[in-house]
PDB file of N, CA and C in Angstrom:
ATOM      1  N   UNK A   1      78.679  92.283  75.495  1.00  0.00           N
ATOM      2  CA  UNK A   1      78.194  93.595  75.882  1.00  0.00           C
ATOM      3  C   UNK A   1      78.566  93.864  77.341  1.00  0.00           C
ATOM      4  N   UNK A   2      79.232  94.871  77.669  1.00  0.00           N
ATOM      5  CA  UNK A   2      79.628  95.436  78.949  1.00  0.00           C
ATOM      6  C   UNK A   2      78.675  96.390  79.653  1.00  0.00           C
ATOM      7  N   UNK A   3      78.093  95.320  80.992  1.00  0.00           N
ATOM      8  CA  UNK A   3      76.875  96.144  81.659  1.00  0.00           C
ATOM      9  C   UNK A   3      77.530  97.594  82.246  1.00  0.00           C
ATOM     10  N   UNK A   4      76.137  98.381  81.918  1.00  0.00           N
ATOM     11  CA  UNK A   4      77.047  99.776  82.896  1.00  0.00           C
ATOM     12  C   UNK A   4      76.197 100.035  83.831  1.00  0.00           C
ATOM     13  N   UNK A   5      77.065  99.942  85.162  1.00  0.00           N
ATOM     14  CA  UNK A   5      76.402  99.796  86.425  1.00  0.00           C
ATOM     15  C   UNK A   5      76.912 101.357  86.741  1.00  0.00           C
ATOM     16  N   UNK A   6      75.388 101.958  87.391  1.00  0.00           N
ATOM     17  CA  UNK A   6      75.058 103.499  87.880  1.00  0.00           C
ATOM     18  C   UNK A   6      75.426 103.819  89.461  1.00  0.00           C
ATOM     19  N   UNK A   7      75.835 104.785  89.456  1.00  0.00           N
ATOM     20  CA  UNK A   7      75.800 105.408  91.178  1.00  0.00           C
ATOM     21  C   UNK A   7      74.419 105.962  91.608  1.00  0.00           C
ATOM     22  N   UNK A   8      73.081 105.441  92.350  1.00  0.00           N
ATOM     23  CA  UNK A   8      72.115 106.299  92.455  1.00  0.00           C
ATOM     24  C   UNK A   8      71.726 106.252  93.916  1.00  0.00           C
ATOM     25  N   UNK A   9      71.780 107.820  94.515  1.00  0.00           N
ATOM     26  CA  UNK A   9      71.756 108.215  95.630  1.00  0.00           C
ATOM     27  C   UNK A   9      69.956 108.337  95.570  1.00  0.00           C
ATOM     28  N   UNK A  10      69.795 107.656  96.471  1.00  0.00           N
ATOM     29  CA  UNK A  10      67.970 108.053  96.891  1.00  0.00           C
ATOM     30  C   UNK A  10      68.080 108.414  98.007  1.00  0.00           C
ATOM     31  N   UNK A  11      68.949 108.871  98.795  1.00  0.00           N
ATOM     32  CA  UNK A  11      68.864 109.789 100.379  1.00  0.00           C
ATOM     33  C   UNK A  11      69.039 110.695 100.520  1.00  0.00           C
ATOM     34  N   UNK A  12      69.210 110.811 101.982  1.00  0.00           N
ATOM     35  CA  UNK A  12      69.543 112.020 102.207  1.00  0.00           C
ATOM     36  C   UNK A  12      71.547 111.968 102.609  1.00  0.00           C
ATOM     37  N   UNK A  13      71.925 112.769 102.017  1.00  0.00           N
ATOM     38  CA  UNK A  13      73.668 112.811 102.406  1.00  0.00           C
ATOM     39  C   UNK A  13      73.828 114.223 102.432  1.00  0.00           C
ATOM     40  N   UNK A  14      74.413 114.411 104.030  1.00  0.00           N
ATOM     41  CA  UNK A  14      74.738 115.830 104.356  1.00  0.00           C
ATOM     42  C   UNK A  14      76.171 115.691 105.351  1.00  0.00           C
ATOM     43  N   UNK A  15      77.269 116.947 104.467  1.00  0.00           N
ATOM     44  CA  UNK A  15      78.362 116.780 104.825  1.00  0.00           C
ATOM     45  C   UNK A  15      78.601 118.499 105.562  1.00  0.00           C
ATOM     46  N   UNK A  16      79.277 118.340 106.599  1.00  0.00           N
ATOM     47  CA  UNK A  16      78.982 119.727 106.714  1.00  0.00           C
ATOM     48  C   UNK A  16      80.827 120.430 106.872  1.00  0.00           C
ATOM     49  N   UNK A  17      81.786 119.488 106.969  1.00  0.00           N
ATOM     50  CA  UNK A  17      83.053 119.884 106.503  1.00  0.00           C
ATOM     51  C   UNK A  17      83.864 120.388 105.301  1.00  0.00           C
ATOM     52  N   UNK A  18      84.768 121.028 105.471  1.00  0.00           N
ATOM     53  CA  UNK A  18      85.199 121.946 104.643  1.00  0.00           C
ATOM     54  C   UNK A  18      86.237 120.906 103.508  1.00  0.00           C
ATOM     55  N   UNK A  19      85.914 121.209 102.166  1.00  0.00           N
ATOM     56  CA  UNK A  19      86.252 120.383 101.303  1.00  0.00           C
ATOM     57  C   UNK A  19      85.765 118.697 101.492  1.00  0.00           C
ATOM     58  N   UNK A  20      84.343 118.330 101.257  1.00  0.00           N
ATOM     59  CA  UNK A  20      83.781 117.295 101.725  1.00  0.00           C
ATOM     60  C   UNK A  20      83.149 117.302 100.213  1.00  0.00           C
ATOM     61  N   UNK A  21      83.339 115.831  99.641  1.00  0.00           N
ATOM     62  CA  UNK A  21      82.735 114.950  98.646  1.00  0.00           C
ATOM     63  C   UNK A  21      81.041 114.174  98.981  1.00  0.00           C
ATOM     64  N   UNK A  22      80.409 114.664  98.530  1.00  0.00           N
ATOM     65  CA  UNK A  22      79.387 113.934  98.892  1.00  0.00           C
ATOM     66  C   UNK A  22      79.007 112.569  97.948  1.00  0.00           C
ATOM     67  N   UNK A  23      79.037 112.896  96.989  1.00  0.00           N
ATOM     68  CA  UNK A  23      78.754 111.605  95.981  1.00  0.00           C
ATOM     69  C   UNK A  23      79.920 111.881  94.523  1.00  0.00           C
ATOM     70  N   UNK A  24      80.763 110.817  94.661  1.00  0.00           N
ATOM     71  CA  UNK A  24      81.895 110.901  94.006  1.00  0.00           C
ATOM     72  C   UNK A  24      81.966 109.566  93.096  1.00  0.00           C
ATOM     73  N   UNK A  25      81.865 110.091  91.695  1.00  0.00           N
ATOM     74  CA  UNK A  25      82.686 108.816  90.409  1.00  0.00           C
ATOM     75  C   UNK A  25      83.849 109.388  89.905  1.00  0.00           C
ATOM     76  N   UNK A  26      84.693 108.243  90.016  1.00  0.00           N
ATOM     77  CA  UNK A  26      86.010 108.707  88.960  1.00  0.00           C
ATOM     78  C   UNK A  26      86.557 107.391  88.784  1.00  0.00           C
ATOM     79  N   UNK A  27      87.193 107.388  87.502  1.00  0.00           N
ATOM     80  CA  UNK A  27      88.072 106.070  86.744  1.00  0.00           C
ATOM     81  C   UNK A  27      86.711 105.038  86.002  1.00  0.00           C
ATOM     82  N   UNK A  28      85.821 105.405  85.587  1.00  0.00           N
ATOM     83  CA  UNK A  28      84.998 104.432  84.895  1.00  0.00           C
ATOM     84  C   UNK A  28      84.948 105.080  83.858  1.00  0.00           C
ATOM     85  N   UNK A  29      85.421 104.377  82.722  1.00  0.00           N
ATOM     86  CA  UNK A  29      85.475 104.143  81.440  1.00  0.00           C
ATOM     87  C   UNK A  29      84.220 103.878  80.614  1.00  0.00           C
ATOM     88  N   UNK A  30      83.750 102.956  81.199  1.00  0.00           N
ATOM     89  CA  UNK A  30      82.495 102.438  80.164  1.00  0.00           C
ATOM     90  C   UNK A  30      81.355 103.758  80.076  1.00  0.00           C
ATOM     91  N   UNK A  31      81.289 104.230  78.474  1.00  0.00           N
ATOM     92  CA  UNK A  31      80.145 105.018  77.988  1.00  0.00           C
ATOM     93  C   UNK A  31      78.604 104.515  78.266  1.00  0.00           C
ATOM     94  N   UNK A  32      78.025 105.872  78.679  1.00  0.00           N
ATOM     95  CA  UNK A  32      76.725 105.667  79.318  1.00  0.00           C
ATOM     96  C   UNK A  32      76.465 105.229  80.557  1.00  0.00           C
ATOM     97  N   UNK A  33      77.351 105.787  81.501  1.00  0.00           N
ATOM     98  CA  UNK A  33      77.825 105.688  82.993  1.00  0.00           C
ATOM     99  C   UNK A  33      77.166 106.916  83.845  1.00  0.00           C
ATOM    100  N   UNK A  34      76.384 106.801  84.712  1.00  0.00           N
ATOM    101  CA  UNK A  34      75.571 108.218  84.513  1.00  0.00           C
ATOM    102  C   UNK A  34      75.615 107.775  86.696  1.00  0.00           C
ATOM    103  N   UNK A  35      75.841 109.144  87.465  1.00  0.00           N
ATOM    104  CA  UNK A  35      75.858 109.354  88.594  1.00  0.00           C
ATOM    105  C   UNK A  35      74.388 109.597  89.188  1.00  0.00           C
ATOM    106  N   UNK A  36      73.386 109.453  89.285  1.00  0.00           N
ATOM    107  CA  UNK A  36      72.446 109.770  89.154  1.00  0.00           C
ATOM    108  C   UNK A  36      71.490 110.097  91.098  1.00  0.00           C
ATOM    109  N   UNK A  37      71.093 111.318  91.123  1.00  0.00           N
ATOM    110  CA  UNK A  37      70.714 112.024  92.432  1.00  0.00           C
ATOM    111  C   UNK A  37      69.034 111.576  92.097  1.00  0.00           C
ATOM    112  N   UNK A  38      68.941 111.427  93.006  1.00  0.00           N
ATOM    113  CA  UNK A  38      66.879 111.304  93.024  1.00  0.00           C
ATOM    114  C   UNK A  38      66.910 111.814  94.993  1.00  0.00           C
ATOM    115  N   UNK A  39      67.623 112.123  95.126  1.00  0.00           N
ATOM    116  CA  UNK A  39      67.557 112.067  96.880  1.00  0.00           C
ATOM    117  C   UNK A  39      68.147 113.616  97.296  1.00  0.00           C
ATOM    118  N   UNK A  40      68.577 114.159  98.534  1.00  0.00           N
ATOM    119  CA  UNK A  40      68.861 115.099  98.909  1.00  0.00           C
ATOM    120  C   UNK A  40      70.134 115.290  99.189  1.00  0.00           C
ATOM    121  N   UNK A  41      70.762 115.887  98.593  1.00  0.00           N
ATOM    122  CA  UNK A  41      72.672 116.387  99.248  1.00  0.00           C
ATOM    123  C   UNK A  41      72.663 117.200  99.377  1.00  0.00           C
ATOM    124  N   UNK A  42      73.691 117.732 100.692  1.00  0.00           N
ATOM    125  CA  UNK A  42      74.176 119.162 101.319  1.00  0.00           C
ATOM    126  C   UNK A  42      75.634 119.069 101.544  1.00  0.00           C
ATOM    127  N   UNK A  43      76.134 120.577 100.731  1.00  0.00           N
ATOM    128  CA  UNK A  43      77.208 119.688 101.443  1.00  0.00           C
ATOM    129  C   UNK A  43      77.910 121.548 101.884  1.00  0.00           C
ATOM    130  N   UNK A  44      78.911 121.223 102.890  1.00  0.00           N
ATOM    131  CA  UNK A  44      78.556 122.861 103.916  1.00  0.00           C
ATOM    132  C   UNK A  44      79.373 124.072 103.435  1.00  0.00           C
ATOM    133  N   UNK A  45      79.472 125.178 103.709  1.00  0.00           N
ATOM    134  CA  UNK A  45      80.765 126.277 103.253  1.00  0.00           C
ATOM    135  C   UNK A  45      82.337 125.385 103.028  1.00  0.00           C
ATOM    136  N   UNK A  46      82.919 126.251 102.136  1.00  0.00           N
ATOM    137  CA  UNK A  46      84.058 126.096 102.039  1.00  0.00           C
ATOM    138  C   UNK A  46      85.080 127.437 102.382  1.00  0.00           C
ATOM    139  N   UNK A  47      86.082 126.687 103.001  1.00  0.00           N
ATOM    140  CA  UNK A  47      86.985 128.082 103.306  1.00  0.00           C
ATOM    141  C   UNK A  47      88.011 128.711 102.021  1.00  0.00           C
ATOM    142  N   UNK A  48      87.763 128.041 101.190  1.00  0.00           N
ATOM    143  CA  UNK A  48      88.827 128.727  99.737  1.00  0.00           C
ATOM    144  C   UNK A  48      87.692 127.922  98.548  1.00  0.00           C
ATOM    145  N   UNK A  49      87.405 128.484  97.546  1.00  0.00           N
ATOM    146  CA  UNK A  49      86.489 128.541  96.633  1.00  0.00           C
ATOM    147  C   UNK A  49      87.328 127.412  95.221  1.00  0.00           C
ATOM    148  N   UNK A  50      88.903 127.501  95.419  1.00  0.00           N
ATOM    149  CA  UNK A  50      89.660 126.725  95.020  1.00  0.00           C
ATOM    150  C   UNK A  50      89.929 125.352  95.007  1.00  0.00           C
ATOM    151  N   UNK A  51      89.603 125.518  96.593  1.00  0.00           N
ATOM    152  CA  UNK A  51      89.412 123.705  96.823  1.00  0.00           C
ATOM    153  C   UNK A  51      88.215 123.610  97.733  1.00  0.00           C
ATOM    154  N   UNK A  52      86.803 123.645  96.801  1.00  0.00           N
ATOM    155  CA  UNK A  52      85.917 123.110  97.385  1.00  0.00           C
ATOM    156  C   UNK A  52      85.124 122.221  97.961  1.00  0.00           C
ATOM    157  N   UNK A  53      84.038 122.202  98.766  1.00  0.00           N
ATOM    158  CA  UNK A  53      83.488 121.128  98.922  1.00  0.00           C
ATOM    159  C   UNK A  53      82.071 120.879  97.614  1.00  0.00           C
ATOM    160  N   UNK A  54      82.133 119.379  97.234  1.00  0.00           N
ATOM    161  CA  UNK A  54      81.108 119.373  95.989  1.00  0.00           C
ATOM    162  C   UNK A  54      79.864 118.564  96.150  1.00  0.00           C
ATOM    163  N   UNK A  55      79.032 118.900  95.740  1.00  0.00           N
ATOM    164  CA  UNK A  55      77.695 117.899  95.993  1.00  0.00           C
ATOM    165  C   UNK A  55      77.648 116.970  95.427  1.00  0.00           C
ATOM    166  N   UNK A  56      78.053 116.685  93.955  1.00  0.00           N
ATOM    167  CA  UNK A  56      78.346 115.604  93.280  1.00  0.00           C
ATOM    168  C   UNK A  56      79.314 115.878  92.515  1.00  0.00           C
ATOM    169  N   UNK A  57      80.232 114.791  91.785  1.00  0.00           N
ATOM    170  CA  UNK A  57      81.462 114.994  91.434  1.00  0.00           C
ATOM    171  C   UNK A  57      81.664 113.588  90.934  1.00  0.00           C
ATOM    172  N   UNK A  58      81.669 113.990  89.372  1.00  0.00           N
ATOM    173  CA  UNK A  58      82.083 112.716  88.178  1.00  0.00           C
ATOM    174  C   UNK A  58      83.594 113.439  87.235  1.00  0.00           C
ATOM    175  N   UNK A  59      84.581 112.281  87.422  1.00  0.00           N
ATOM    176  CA  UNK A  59      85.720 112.987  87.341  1.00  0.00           C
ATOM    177  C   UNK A  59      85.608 111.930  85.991  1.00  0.00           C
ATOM    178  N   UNK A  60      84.850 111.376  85.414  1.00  0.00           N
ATOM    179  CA  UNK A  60      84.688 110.583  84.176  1.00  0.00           C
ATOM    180  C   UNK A  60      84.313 111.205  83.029  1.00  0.00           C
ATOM    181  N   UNK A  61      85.039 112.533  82.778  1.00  0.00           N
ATOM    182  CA  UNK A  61      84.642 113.366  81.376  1.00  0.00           C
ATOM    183  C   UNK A  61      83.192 112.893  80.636  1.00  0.00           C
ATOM    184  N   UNK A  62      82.963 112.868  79.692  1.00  0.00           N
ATOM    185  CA  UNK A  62      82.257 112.719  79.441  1.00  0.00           C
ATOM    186  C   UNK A  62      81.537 111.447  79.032  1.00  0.00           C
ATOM    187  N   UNK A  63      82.091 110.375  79.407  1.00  0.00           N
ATOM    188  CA  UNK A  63      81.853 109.205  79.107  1.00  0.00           C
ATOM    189  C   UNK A  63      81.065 108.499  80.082  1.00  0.00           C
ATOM    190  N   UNK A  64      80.381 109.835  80.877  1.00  0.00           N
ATOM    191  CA  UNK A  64      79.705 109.635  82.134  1.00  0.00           C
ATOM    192  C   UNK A  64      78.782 111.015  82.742  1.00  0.00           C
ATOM    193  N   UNK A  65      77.287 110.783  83.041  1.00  0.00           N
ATOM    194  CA  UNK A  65      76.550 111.660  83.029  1.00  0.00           C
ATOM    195  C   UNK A  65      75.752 111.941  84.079  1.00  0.00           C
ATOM    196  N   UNK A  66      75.900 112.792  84.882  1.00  0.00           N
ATOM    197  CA  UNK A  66      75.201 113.485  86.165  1.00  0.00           C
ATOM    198  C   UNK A  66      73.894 113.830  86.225  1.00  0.00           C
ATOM    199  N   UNK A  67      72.963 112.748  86.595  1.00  0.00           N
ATOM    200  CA  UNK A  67      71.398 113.230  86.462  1.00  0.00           C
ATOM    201  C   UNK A  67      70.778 113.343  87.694  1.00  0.00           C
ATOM    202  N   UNK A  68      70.542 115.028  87.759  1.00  0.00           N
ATOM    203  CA  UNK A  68      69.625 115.071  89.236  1.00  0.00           C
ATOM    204  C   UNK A  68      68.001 115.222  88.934  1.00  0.00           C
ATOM    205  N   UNK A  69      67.669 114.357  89.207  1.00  0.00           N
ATOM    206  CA  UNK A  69      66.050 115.074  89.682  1.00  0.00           C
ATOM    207  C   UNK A  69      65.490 115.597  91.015  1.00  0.00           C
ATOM    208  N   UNK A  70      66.791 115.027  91.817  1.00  0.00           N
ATOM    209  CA  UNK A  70      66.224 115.469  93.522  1.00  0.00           C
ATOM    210  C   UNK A  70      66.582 117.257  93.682  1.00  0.00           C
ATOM    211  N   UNK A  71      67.573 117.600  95.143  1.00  0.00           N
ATOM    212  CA  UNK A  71      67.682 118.304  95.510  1.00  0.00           C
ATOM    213  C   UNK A  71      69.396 118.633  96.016  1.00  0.00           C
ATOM    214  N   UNK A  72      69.944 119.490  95.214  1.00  0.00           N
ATOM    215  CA  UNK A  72      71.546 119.363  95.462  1.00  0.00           C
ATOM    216  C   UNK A  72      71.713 120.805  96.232  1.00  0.00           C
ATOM    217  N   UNK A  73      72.155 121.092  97.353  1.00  0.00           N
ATOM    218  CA  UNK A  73      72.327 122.333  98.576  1.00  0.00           C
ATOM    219  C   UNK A  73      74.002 122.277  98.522  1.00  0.00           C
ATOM    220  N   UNK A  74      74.702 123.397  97.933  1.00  0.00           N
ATOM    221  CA  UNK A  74      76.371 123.802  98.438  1.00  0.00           C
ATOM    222  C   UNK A  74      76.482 125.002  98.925  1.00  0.00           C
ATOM    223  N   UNK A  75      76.814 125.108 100.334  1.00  0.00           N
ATOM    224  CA  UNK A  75      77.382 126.342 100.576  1.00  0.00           C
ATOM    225  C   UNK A  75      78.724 127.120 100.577  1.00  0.00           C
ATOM    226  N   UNK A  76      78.534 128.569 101.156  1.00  0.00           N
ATOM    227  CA  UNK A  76      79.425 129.336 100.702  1.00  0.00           C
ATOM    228  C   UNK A  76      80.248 129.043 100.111  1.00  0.00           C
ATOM    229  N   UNK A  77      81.049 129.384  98.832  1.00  0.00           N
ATOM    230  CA  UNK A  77      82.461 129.037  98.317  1.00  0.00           C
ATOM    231  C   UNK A  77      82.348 127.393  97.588  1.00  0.00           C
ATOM    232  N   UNK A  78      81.479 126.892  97.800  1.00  0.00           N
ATOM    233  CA  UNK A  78      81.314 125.365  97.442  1.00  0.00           C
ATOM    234  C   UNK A  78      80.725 125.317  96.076  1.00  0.00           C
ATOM    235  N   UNK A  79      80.917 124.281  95.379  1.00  0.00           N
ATOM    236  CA  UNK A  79      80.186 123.675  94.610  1.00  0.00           C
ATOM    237  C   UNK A  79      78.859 122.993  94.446  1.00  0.00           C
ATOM    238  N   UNK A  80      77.999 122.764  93.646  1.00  0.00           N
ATOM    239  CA  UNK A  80      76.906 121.712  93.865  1.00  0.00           C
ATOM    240  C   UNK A  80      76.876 120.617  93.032  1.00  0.00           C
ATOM    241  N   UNK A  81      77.390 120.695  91.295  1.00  0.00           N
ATOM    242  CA  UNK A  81      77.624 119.637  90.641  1.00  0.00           C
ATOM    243  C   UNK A  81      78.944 120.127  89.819  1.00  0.00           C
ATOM    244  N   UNK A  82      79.759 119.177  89.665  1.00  0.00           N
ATOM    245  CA  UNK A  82      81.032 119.372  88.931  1.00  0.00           C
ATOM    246  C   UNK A  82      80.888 117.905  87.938  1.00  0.00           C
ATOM    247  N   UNK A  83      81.121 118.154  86.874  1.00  0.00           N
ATOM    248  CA  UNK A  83      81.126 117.489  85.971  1.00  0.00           C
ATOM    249  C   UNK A  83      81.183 117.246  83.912  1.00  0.00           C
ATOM    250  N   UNK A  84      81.174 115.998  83.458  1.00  0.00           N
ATOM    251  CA  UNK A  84      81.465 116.346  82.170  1.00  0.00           C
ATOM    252  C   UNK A  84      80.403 116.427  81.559  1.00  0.00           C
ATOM    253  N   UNK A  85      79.107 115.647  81.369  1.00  0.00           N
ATOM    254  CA  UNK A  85      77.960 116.033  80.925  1.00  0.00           C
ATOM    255  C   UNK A  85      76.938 115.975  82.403  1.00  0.00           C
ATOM    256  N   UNK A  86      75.814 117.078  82.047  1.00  0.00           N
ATOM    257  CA  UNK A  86      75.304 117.251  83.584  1.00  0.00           C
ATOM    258  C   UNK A  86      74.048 117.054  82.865  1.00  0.00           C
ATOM    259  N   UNK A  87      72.516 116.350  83.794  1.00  0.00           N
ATOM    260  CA  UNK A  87      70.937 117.074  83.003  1.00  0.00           C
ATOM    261  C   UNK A  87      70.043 117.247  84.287  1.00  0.00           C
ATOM    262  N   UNK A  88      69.971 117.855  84.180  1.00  0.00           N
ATOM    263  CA  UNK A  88      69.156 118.157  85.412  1.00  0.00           C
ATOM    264  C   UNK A  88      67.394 118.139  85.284  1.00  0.00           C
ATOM    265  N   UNK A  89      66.655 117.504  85.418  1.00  0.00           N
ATOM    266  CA  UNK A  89      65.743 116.696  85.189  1.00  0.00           C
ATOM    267  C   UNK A  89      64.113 116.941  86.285  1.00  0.00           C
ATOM    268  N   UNK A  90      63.297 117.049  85.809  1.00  0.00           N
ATOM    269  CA  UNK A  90      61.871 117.032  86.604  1.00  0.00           C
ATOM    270  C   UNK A  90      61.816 118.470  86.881  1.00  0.00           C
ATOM    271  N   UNK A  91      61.743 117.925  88.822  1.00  0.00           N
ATOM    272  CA  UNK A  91      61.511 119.250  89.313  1.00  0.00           C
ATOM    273  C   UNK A  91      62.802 119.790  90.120  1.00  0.00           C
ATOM    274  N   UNK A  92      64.099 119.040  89.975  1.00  0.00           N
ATOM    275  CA  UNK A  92      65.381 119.649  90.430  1.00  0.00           C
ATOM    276  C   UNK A  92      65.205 120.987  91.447  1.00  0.00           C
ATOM    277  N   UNK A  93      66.322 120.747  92.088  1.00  0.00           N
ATOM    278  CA  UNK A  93      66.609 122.019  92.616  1.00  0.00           C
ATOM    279  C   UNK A  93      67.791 121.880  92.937  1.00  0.00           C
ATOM    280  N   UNK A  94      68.734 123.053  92.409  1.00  0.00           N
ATOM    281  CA  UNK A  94      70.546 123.177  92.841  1.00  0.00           C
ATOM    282  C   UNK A  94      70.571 124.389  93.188  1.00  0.00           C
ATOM    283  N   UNK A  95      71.273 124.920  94.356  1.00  0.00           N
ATOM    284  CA  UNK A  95      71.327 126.104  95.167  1.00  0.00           C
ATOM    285  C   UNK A  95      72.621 126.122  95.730  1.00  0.00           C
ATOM    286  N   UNK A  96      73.103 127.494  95.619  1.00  0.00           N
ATOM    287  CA  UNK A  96      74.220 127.488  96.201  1.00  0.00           C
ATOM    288  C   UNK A  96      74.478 128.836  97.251  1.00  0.00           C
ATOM    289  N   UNK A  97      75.214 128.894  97.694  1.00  0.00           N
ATOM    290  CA  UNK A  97      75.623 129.938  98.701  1.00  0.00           C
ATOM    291  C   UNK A  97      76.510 130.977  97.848  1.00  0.00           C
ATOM    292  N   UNK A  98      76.993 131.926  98.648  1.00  0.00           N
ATOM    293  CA  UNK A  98      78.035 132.945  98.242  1.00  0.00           C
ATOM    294  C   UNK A  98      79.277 133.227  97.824  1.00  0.00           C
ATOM    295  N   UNK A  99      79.544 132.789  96.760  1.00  0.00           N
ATOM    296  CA  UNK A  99      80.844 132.233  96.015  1.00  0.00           C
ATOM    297  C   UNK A  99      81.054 130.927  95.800  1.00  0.00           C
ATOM    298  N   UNK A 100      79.386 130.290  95.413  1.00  0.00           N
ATOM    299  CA  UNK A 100      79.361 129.112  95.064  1.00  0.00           C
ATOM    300  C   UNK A 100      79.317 128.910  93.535  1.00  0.00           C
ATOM    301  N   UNK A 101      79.005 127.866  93.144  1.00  0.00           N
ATOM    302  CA  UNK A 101      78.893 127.326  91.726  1.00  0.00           C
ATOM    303  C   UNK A 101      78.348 126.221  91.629  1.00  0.00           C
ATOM    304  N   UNK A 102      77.377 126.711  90.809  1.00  0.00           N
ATOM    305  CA  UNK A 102      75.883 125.782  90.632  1.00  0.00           C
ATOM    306  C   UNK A 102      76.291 124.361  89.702  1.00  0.00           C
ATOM    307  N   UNK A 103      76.499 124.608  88.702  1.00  0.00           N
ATOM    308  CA  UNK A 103      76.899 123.773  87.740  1.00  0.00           C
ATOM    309  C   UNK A 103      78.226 124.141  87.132  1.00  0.00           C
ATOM    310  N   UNK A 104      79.271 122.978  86.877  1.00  0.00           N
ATOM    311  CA  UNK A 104      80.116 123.242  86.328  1.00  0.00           C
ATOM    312  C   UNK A 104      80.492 122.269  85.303  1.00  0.00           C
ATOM    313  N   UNK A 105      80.353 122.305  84.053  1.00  0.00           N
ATOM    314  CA  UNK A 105      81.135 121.416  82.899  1.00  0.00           C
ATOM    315  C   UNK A 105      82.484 122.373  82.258  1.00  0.00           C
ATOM    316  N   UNK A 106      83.459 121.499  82.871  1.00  0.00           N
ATOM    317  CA  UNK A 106      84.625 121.373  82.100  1.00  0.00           C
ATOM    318  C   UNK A 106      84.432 121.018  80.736  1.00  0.00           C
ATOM    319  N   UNK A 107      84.267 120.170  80.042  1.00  0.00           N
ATOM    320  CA  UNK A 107      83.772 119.863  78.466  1.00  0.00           C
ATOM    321  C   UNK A 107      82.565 118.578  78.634  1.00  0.00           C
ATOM    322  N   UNK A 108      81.836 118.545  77.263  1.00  0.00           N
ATOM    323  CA  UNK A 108      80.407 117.994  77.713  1.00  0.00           C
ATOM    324  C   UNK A 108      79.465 118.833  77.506  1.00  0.00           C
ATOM    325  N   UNK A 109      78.394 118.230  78.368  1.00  0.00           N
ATOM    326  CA  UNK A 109      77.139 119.185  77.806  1.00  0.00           C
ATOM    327  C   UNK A 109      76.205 119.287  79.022  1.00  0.00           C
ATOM    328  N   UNK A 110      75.330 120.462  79.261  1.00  0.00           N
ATOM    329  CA  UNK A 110      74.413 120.688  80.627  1.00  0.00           C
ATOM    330  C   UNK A 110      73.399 120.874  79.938  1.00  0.00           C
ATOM    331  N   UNK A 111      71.969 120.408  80.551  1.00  0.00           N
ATOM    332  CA  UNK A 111      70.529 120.218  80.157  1.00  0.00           C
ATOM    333  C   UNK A 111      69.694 120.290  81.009  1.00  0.00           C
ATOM    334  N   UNK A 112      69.160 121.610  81.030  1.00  0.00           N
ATOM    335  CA  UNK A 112      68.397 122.025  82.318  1.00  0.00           C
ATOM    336  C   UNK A 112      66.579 122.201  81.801  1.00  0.00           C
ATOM    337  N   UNK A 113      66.544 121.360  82.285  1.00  0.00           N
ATOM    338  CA  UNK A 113      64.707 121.073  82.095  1.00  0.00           C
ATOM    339  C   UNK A 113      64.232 122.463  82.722  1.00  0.00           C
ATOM    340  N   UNK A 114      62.655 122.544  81.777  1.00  0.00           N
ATOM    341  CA  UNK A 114      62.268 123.870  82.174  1.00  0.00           C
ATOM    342  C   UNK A 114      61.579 123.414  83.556  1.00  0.00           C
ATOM    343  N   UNK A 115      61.413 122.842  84.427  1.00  0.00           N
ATOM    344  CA  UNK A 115      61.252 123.107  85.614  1.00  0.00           C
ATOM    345  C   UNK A 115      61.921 122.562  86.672  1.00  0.00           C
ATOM    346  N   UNK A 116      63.550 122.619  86.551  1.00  0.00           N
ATOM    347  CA  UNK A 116      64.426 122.891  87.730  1.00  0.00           C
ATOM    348  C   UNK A 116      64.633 124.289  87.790  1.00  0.00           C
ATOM    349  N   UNK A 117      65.327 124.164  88.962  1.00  0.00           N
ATOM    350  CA  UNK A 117      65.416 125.558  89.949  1.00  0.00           C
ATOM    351  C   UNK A 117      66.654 125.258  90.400  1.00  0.00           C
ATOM    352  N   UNK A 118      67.288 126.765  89.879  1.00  0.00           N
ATOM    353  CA  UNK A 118      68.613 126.895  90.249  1.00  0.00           C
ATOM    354  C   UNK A 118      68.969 128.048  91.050  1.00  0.00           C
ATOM    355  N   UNK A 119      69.347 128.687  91.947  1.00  0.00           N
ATOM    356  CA  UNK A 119      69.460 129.850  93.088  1.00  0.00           C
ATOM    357  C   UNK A 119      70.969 129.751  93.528  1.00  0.00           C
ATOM    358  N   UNK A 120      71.589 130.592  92.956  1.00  0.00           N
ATOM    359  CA  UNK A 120      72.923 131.331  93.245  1.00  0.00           C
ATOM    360  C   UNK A 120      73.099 132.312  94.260  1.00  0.00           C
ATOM    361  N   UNK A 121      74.070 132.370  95.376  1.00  0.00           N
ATOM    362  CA  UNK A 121      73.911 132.970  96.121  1.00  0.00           C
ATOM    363  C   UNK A 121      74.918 134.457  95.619  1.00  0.00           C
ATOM    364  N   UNK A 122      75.758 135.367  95.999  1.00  0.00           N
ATOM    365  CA  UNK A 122      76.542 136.650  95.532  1.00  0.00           C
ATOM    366  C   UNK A 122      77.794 135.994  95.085  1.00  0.00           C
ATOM    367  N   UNK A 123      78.227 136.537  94.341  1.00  0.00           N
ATOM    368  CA  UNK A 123      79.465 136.357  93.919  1.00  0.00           C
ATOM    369  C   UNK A 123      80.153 137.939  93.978  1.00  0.00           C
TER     370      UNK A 123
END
């Protein structure tokens, strides 16, 4: 049996540069691989909405799963979670700025508990 060892942020991580990764998986294979937030990320405006900056970011399709219960902050033009399956859990909170994007699944699945909080800024 192949252990599957988790990414779990319990802090605080605040990036305030343009196109900045705050908590990043990619290349793990093993199913039931999950990125998991219990802590606070910020991460700051972006100057092109194309190549943003992301709050969390699992480039492991779906064979790997993004669970926040903390608090994920992206501004302007930025991202807050990019990923293949996302759940957003407890009392969450994902917020974004003005030509941001709250959640994003490429393919996969998103699961938003009835008491997270999500706040989009204008598009």
């Amino acid at each position: 049996m192949v252990e599957v060892k988790n990414i779990v942020n319990k802090g605080t991580i605040t990036l305030t540069g343009d196109k900045s990764t705050a908590l990043h998986s990619e290349g793990i294979t093993t199913a039931g691989h999950k990125v998991i937030n219990i802590g606070d990320i910020t991460v700051g405006d972006s100057s092109n909405e194309l190549s943003p900056s992301v709050g969390i970011y699992s480039a492991n399709g779906t064979t790997s799963t993004v669970e926040s219960s903390g608090k994920v902050v992206a501004g302007n033009k930025s991202t807050a979670i990019y990923a293949g399956n996302i759940d957003l859990i407890g009392n969450s909170e994902t917020t974004t700025g003005n030509g941001g994007i709250g959640l994003y699944s490429k393919e996969g699945r998103v699961n938003i508990s009835a008491n997270s909080k999500i706040t989009v800024g204008v598009h």
